[in-house]
PDB file of N, CA and C in Angstrom:
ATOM      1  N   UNK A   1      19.757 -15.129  -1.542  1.00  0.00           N
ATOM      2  CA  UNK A   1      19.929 -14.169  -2.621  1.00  0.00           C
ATOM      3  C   UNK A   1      19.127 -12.932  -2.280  1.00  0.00           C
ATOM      4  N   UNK A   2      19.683 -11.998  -2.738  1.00  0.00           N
ATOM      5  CA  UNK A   2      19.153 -10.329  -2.357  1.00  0.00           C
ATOM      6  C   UNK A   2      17.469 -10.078  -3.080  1.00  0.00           C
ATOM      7  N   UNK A   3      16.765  -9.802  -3.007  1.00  0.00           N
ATOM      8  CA  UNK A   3      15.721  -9.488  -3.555  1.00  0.00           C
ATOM      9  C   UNK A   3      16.212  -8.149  -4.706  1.00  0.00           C
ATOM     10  N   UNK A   4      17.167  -7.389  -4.087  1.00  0.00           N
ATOM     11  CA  UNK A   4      17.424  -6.581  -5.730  1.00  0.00           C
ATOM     12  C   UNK A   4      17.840  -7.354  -6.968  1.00  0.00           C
ATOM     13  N   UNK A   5      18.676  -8.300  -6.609  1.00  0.00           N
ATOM     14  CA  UNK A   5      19.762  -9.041  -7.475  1.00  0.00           C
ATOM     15  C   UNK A   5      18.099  -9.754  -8.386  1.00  0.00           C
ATOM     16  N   UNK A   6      17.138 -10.087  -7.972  1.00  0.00           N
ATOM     17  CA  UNK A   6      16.146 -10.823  -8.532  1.00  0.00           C
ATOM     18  C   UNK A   6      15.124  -9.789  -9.175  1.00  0.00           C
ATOM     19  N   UNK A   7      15.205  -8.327  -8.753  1.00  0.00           N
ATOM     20  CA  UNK A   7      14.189  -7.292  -9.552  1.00  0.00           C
ATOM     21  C   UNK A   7      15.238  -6.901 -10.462  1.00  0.00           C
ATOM     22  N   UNK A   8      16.517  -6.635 -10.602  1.00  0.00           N
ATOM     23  CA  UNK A   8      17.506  -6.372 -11.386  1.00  0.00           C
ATOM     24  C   UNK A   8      17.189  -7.681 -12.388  1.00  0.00           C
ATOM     25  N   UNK A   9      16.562  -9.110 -12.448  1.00  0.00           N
ATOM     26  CA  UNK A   9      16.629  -9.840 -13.304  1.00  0.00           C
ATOM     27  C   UNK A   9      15.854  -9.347 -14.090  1.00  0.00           C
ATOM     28  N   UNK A  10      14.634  -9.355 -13.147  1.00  0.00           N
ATOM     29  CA  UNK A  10      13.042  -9.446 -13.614  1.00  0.00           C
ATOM     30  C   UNK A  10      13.189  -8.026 -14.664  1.00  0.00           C
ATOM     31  N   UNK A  11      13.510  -6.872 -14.064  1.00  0.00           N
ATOM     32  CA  UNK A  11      13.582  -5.682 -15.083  1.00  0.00           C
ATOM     33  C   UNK A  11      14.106  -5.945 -16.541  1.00  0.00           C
ATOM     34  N   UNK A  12      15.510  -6.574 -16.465  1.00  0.00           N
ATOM     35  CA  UNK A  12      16.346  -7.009 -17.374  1.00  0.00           C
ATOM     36  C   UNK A  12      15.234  -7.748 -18.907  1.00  0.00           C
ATOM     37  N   UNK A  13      14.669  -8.731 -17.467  1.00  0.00           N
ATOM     38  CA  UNK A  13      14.416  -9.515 -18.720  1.00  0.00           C
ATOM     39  C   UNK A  13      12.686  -9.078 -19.375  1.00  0.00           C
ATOM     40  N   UNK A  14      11.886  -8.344 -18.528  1.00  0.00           N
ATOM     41  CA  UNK A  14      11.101  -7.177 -19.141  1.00  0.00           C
ATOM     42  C   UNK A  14      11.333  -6.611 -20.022  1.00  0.00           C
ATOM     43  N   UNK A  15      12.545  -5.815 -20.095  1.00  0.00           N
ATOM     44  CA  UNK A  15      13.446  -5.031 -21.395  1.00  0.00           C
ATOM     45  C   UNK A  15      13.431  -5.717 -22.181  1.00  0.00           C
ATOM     46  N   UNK A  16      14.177  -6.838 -21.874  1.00  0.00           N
ATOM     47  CA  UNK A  16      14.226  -7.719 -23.557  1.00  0.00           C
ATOM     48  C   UNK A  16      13.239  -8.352 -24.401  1.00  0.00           C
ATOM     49  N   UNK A  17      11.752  -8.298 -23.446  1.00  0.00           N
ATOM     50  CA  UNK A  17      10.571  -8.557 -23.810  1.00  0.00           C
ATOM     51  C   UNK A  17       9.860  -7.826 -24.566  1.00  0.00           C
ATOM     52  N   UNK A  18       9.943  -6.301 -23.943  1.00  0.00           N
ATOM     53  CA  UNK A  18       9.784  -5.413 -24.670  1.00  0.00           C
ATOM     54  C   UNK A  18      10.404  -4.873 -25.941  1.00  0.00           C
ATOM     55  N   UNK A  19      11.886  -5.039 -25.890  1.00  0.00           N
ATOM     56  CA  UNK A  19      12.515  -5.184 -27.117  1.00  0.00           C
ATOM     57  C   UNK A  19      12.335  -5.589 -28.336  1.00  0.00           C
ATOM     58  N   UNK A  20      11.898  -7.467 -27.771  1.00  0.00           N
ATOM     59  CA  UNK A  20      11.412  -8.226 -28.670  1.00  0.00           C
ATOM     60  C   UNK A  20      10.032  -7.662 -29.247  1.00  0.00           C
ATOM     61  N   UNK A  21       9.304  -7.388 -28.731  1.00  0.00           N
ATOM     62  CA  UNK A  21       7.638  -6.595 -29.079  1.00  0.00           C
ATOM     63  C   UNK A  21       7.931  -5.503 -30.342  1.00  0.00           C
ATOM     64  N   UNK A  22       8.721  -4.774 -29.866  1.00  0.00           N
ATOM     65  CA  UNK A  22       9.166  -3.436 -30.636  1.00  0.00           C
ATOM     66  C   UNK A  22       9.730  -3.956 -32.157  1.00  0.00           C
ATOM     67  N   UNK A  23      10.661  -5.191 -31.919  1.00  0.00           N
ATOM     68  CA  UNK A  23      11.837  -5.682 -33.036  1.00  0.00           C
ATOM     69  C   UNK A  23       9.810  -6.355 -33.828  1.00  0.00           C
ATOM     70  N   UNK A  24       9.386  -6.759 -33.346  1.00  0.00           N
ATOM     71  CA  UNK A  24       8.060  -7.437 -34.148  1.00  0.00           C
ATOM     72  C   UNK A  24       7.489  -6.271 -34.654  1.00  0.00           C
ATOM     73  N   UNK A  25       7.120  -5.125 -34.436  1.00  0.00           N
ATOM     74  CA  UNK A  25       6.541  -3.680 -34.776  1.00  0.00           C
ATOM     75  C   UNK A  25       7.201  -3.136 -35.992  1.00  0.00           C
ATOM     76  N   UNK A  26       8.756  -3.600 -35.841  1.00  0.00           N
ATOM     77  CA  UNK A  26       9.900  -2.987 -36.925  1.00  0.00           C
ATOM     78  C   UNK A  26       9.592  -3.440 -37.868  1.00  0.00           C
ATOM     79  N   UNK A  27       9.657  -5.284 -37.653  1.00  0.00           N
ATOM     80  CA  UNK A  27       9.855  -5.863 -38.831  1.00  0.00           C
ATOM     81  C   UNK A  27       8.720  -6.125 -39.341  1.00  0.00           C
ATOM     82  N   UNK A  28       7.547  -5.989 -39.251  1.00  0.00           N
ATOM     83  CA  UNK A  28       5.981  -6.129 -39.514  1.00  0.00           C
ATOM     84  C   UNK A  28       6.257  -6.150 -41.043  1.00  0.00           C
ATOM     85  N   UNK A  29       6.927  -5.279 -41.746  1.00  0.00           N
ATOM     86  CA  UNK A  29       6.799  -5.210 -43.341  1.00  0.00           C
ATOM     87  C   UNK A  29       7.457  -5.687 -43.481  1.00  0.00           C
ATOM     88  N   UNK A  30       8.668  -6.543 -43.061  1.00  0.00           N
ATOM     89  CA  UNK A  30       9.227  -7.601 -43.550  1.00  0.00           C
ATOM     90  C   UNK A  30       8.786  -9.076 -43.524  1.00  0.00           C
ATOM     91  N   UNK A  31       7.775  -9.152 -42.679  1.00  0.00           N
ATOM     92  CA  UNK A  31       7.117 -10.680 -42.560  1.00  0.00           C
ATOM     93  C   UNK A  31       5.587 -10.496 -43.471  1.00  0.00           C
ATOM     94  N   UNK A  32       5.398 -12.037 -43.320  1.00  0.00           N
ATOM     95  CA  UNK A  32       4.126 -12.154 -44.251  1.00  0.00           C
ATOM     96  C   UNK A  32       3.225 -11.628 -43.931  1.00  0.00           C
ATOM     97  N   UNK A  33       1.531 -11.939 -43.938  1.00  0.00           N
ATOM     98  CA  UNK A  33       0.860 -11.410 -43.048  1.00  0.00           C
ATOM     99  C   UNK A  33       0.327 -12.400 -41.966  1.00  0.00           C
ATOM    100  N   UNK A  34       0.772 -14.153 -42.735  1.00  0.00           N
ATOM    101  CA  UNK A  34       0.449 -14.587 -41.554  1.00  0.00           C
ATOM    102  C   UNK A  34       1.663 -15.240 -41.198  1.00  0.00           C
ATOM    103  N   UNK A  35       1.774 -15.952 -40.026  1.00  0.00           N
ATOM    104  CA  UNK A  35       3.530 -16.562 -39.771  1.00  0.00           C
ATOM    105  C   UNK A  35       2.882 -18.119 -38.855  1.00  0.00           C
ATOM    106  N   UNK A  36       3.588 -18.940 -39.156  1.00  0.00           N
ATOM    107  CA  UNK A  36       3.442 -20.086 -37.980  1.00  0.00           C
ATOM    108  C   UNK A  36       3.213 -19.444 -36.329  1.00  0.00           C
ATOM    109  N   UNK A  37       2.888 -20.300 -35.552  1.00  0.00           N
ATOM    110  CA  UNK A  37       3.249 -20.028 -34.120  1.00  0.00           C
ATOM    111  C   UNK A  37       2.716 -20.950 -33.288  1.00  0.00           C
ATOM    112  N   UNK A  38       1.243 -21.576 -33.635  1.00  0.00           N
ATOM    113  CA  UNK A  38       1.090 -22.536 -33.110  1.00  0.00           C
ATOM    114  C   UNK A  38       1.340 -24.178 -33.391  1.00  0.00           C
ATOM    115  N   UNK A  39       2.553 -24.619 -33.244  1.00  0.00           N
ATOM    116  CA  UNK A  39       3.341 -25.519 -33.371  1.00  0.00           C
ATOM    117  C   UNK A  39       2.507 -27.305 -33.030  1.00  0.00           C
ATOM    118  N   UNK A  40       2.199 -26.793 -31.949  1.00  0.00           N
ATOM    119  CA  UNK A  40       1.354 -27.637 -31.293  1.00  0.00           C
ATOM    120  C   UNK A  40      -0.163 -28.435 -31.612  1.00  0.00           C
ATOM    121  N   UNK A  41      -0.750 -27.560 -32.691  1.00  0.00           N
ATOM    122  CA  UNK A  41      -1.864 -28.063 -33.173  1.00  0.00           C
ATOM    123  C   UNK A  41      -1.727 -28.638 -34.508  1.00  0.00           C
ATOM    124  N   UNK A  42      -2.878 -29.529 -35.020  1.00  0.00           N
ATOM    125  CA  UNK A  42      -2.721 -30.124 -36.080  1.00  0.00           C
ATOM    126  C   UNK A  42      -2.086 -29.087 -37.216  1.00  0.00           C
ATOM    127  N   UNK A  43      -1.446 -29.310 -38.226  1.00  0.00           N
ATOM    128  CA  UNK A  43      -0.799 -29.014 -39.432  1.00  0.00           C
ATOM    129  C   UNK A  43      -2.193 -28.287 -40.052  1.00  0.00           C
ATOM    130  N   UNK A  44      -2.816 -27.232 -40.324  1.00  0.00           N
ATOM    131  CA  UNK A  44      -3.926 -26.234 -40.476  1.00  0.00           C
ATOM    132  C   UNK A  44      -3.561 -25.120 -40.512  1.00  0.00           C
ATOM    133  N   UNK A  45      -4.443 -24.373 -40.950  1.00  0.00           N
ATOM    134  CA  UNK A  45      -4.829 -22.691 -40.789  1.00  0.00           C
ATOM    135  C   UNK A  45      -4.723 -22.311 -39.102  1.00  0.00           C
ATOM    136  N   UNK A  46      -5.023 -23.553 -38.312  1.00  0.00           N
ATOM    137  CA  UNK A  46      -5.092 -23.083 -36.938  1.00  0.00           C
ATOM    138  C   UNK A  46      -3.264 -22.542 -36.153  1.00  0.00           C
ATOM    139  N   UNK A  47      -2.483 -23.073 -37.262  1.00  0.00           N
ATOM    140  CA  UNK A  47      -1.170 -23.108 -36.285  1.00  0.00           C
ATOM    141  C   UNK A  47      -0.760 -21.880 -36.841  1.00  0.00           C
ATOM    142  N   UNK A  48      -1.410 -20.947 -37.594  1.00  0.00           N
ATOM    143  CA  UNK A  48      -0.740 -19.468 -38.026  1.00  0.00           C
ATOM    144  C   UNK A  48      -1.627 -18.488 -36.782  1.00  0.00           C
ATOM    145  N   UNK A  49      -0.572 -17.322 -37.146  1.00  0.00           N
ATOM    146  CA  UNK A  49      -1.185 -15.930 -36.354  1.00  0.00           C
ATOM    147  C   UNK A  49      -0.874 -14.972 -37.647  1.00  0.00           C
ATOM    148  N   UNK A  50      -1.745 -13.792 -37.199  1.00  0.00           N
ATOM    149  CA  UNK A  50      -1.014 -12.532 -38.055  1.00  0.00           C
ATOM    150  C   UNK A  50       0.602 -12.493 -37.800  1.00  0.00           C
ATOM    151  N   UNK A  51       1.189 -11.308 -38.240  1.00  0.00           N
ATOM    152  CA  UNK A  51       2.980 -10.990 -37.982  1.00  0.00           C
ATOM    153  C   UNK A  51       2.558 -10.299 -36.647  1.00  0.00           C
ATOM    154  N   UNK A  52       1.370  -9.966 -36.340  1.00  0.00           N
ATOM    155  CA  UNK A  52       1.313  -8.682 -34.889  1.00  0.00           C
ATOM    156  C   UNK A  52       1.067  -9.637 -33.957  1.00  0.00           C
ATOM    157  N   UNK A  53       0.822 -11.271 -34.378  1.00  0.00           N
ATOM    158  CA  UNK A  53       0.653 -11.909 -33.557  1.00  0.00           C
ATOM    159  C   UNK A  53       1.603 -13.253 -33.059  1.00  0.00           C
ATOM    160  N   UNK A  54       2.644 -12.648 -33.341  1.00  0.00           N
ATOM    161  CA  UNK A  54       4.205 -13.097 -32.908  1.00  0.00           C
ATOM    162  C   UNK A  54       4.342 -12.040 -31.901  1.00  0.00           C
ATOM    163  N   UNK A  55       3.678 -11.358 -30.971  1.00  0.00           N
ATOM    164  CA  UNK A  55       3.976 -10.470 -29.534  1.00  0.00           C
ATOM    165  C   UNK A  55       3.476 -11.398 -28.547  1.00  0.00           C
ATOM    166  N   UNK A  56       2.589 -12.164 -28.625  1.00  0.00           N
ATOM    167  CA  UNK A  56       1.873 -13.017 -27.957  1.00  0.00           C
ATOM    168  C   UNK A  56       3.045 -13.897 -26.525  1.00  0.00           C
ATOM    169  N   UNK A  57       4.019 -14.811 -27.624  1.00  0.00           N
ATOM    170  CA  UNK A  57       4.935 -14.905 -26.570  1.00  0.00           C
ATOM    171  C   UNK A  57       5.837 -14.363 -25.676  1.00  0.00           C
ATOM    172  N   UNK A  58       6.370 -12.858 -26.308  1.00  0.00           N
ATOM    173  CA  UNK A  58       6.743 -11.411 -24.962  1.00  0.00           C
ATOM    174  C   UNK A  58       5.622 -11.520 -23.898  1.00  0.00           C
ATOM    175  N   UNK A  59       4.928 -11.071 -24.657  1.00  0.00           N
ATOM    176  CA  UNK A  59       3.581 -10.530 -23.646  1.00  0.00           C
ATOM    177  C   UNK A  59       2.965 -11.529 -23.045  1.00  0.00           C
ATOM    178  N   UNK A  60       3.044 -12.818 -22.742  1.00  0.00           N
ATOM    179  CA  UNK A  60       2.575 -14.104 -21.631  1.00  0.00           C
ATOM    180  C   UNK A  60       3.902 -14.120 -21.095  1.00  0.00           C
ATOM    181  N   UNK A  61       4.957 -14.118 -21.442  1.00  0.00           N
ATOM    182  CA  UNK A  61       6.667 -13.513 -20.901  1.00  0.00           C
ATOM    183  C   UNK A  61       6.665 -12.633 -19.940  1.00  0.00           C
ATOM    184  N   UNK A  62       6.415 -11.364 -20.516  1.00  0.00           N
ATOM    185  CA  UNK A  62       5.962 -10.242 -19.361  1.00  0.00           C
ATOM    186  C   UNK A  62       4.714 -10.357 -18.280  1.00  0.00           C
ATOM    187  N   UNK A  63       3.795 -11.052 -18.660  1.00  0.00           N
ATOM    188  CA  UNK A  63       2.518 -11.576 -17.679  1.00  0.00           C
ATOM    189  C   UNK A  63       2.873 -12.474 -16.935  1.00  0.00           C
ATOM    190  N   UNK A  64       4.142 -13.405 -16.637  1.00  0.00           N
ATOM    191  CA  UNK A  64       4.764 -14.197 -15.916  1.00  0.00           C
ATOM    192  C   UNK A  64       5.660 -13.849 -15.072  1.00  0.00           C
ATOM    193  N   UNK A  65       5.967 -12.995 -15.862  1.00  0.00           N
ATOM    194  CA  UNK A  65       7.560 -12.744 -15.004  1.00  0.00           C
ATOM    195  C   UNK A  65       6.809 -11.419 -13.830  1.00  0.00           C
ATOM    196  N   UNK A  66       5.859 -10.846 -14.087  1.00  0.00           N
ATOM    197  CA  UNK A  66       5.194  -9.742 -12.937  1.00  0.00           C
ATOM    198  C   UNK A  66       4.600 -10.935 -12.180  1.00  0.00           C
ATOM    199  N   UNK A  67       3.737 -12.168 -12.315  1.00  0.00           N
ATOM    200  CA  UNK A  67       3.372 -13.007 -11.166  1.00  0.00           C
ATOM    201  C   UNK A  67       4.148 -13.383 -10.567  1.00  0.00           C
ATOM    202  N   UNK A  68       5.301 -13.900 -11.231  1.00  0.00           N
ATOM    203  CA  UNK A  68       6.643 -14.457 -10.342  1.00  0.00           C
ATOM    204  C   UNK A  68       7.036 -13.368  -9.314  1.00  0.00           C
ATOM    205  N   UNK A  69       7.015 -12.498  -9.958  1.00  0.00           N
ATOM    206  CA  UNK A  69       7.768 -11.311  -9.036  1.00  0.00           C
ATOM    207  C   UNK A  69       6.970 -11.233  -7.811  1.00  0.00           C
ATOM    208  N   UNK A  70       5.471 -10.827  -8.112  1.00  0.00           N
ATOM    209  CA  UNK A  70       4.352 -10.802  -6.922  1.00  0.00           C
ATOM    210  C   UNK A  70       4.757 -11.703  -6.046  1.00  0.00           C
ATOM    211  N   UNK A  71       5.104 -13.153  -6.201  1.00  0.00           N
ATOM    212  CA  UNK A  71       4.760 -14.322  -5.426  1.00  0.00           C
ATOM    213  C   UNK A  71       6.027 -13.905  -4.906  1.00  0.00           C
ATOM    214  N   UNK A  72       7.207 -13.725  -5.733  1.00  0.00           N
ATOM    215  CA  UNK A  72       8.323 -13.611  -4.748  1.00  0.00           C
ATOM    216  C   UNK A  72       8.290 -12.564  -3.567  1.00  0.00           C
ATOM    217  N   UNK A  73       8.089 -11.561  -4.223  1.00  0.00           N
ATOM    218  CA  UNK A  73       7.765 -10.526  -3.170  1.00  0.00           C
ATOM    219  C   UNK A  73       6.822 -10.580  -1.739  1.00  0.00           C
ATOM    220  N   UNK A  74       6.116 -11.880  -1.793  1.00  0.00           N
ATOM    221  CA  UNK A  74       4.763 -12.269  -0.615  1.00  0.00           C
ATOM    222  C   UNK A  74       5.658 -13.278  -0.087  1.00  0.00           C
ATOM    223  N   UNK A  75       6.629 -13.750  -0.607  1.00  0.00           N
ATOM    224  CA  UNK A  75       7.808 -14.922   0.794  1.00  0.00           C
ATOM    225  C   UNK A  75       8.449 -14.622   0.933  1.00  0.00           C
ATOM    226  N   UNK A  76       9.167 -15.115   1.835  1.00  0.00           N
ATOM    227  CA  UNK A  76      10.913 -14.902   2.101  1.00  0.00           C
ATOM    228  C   UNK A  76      11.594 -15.830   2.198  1.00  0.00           C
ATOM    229  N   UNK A  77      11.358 -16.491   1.036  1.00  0.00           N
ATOM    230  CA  UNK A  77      12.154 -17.500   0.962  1.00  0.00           C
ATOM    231  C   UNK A  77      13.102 -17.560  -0.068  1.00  0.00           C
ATOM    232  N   UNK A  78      14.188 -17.766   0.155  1.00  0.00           N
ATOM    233  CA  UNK A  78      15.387 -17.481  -1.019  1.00  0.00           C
ATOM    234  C   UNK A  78      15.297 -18.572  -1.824  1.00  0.00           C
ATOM    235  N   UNK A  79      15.154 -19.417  -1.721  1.00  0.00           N
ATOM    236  CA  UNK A  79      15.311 -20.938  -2.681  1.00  0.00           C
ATOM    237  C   UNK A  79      14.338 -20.375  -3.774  1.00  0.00           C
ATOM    238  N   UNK A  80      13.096 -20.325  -3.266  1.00  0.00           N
ATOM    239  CA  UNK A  80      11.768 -20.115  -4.519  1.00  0.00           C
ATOM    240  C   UNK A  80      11.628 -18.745  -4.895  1.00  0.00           C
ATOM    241  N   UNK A  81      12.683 -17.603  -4.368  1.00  0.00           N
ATOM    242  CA  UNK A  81      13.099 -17.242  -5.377  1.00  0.00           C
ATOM    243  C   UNK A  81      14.178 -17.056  -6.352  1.00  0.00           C
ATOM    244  N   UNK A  82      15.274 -18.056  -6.103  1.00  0.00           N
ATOM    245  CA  UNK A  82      15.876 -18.616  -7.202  1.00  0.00           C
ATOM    246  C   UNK A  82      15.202 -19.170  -8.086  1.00  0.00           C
ATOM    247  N   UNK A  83      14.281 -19.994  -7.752  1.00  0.00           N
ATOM    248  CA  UNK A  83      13.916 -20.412  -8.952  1.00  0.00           C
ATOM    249  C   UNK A  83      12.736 -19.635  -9.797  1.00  0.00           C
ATOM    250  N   UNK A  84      12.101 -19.223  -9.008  1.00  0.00           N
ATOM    251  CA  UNK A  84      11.322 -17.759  -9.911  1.00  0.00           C
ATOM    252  C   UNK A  84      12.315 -17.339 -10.765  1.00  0.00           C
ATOM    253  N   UNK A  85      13.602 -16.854 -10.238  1.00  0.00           N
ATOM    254  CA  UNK A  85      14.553 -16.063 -11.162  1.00  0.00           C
ATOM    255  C   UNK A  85      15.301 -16.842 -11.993  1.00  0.00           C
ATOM    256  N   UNK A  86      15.286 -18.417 -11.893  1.00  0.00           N
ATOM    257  CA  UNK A  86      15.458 -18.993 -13.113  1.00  0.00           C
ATOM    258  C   UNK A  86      14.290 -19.506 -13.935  1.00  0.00           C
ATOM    259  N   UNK A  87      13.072 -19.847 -13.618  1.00  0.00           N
ATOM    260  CA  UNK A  87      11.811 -19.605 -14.402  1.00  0.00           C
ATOM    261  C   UNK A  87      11.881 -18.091 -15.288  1.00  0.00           C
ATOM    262  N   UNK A  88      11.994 -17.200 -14.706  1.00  0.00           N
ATOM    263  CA  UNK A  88      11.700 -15.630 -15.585  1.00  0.00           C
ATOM    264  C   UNK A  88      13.074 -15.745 -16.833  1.00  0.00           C
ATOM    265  N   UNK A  89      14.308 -16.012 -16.667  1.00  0.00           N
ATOM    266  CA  UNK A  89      14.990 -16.018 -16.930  1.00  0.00           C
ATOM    267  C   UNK A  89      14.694 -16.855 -18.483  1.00  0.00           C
ATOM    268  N   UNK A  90      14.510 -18.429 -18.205  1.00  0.00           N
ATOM    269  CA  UNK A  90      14.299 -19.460 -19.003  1.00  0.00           C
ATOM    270  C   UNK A  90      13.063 -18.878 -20.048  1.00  0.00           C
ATOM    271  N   UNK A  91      12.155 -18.354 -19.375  1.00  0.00           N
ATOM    272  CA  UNK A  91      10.718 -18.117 -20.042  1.00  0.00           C
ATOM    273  C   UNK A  91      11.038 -17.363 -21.345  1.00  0.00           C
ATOM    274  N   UNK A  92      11.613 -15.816 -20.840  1.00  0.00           N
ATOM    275  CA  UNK A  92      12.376 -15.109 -21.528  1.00  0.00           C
ATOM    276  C   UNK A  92      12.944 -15.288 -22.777  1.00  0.00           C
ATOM    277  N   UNK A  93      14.096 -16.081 -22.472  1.00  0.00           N
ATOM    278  CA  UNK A  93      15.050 -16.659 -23.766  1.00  0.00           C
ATOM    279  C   UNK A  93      14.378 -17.210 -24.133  1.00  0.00           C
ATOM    280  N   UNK A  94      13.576 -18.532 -23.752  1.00  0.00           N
ATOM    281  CA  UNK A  94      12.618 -19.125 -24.961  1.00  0.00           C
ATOM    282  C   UNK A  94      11.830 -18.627 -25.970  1.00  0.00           C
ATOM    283  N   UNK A  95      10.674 -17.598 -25.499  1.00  0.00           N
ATOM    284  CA  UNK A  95      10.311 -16.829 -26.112  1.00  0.00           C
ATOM    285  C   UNK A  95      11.122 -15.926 -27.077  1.00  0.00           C
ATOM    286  N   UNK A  96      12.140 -14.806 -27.010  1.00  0.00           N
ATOM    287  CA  UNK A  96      13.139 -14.932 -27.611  1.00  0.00           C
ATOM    288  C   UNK A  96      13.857 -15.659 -28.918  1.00  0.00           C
ATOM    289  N   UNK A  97      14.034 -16.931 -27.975  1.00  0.00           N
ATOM    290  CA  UNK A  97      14.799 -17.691 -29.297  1.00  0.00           C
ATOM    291  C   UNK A  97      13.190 -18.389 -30.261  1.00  0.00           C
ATOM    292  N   UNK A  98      12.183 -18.309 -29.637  1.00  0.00           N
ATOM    293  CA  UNK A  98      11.062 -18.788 -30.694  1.00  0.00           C
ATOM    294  C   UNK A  98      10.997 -17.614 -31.390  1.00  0.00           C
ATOM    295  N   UNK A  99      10.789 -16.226 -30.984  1.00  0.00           N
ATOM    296  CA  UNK A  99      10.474 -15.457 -32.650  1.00  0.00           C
ATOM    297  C   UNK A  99      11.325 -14.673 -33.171  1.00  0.00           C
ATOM    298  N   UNK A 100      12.815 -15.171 -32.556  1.00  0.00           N
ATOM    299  CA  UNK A 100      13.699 -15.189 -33.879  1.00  0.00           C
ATOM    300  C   UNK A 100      13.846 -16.248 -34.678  1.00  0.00           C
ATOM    301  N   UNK A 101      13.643 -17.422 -33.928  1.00  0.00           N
ATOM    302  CA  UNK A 101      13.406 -18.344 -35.027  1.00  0.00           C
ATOM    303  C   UNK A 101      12.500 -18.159 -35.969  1.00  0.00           C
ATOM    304  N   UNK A 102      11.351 -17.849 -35.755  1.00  0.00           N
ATOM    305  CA  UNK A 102      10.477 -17.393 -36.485  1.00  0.00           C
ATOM    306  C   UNK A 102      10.437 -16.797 -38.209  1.00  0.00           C
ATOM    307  N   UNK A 103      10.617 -15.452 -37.110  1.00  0.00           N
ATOM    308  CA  UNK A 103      11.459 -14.298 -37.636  1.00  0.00           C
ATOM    309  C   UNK A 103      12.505 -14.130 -39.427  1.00  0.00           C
ATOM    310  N   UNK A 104      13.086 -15.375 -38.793  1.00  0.00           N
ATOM    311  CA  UNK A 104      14.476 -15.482 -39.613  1.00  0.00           C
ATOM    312  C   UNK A 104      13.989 -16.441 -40.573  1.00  0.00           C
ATOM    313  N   UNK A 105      13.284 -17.669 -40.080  1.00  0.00           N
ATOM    314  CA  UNK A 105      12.513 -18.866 -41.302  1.00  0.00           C
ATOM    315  C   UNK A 105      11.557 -17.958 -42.379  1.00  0.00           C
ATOM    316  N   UNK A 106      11.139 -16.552 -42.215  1.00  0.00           N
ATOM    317  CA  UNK A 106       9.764 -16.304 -42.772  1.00  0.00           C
ATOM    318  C   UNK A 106      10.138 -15.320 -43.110  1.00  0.00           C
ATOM    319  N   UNK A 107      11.119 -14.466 -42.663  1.00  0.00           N
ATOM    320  CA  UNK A 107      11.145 -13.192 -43.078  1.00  0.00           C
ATOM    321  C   UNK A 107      11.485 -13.008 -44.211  1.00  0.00           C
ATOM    322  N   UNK A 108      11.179 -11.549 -45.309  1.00  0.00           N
ATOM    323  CA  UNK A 108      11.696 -11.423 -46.542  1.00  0.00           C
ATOM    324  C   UNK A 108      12.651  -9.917 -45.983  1.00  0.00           C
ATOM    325  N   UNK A 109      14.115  -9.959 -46.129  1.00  0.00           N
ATOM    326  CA  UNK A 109      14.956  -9.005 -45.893  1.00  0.00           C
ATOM    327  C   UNK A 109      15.614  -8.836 -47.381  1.00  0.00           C
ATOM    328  N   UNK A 110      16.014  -7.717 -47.921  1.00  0.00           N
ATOM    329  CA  UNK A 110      17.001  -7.171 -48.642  1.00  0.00           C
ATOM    330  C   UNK A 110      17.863  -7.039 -48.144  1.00  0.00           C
ATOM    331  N   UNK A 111      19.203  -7.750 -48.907  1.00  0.00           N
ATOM    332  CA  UNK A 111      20.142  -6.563 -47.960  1.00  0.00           C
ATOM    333  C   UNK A 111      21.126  -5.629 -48.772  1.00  0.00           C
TER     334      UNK A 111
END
């Protein structure tokens, strides 16, 4: 695989990271002030963030997908970076589909 075809991902899915960051900035007055996020810890005060702190998963998104890129960029090996470019890819949408899930469970919209 071409090394553009894999910075053409990585950009792609940067954008939509950033997107997502921005869509959290928008909707700030539509969410509470605090929101779930940490899923993983006991049922507490510990598993909330602020609403500014639903960027958290873009932004370890975007802090991944630039290491992936680094590492790809230091081999030449096409296999590992397929799968870098399906790691960045996967990371992405997850993040993604977690704070619209989010998003959509918590939010207060008019319409």
């Amino acid at each position: 695989m071409k090394t553009g075809s894999f910075q053409k991902i990585a950009v792609i899915c940067i954008i939509v990271n950033t997107l997502t960051i921005l869509a959290i900035l928008l909707l700030k007055n539509s969410l509470p002030p605090v929101v779930p996020l940490f899923y993983g810890l006991p049922v507490s005060l510990d598993e909330l963030t602020t609403n500014i702190g639903l960027a958290i998963p873009p932004l370890i998104s975007i802090c991944l997908i630039i290491i992936n890129t680094i590492i790809a960029r230091s081999t030449n090996d096409a296999f590992l970076e397929k799968i870098f470019m399906g790691l960045i890819v996967a990371i992405s949408a997850l993040s993604l589909i977690t704070i619209v899930k989010i998003i959509t469970l918590v939010g207060v919209f008019h319409v």
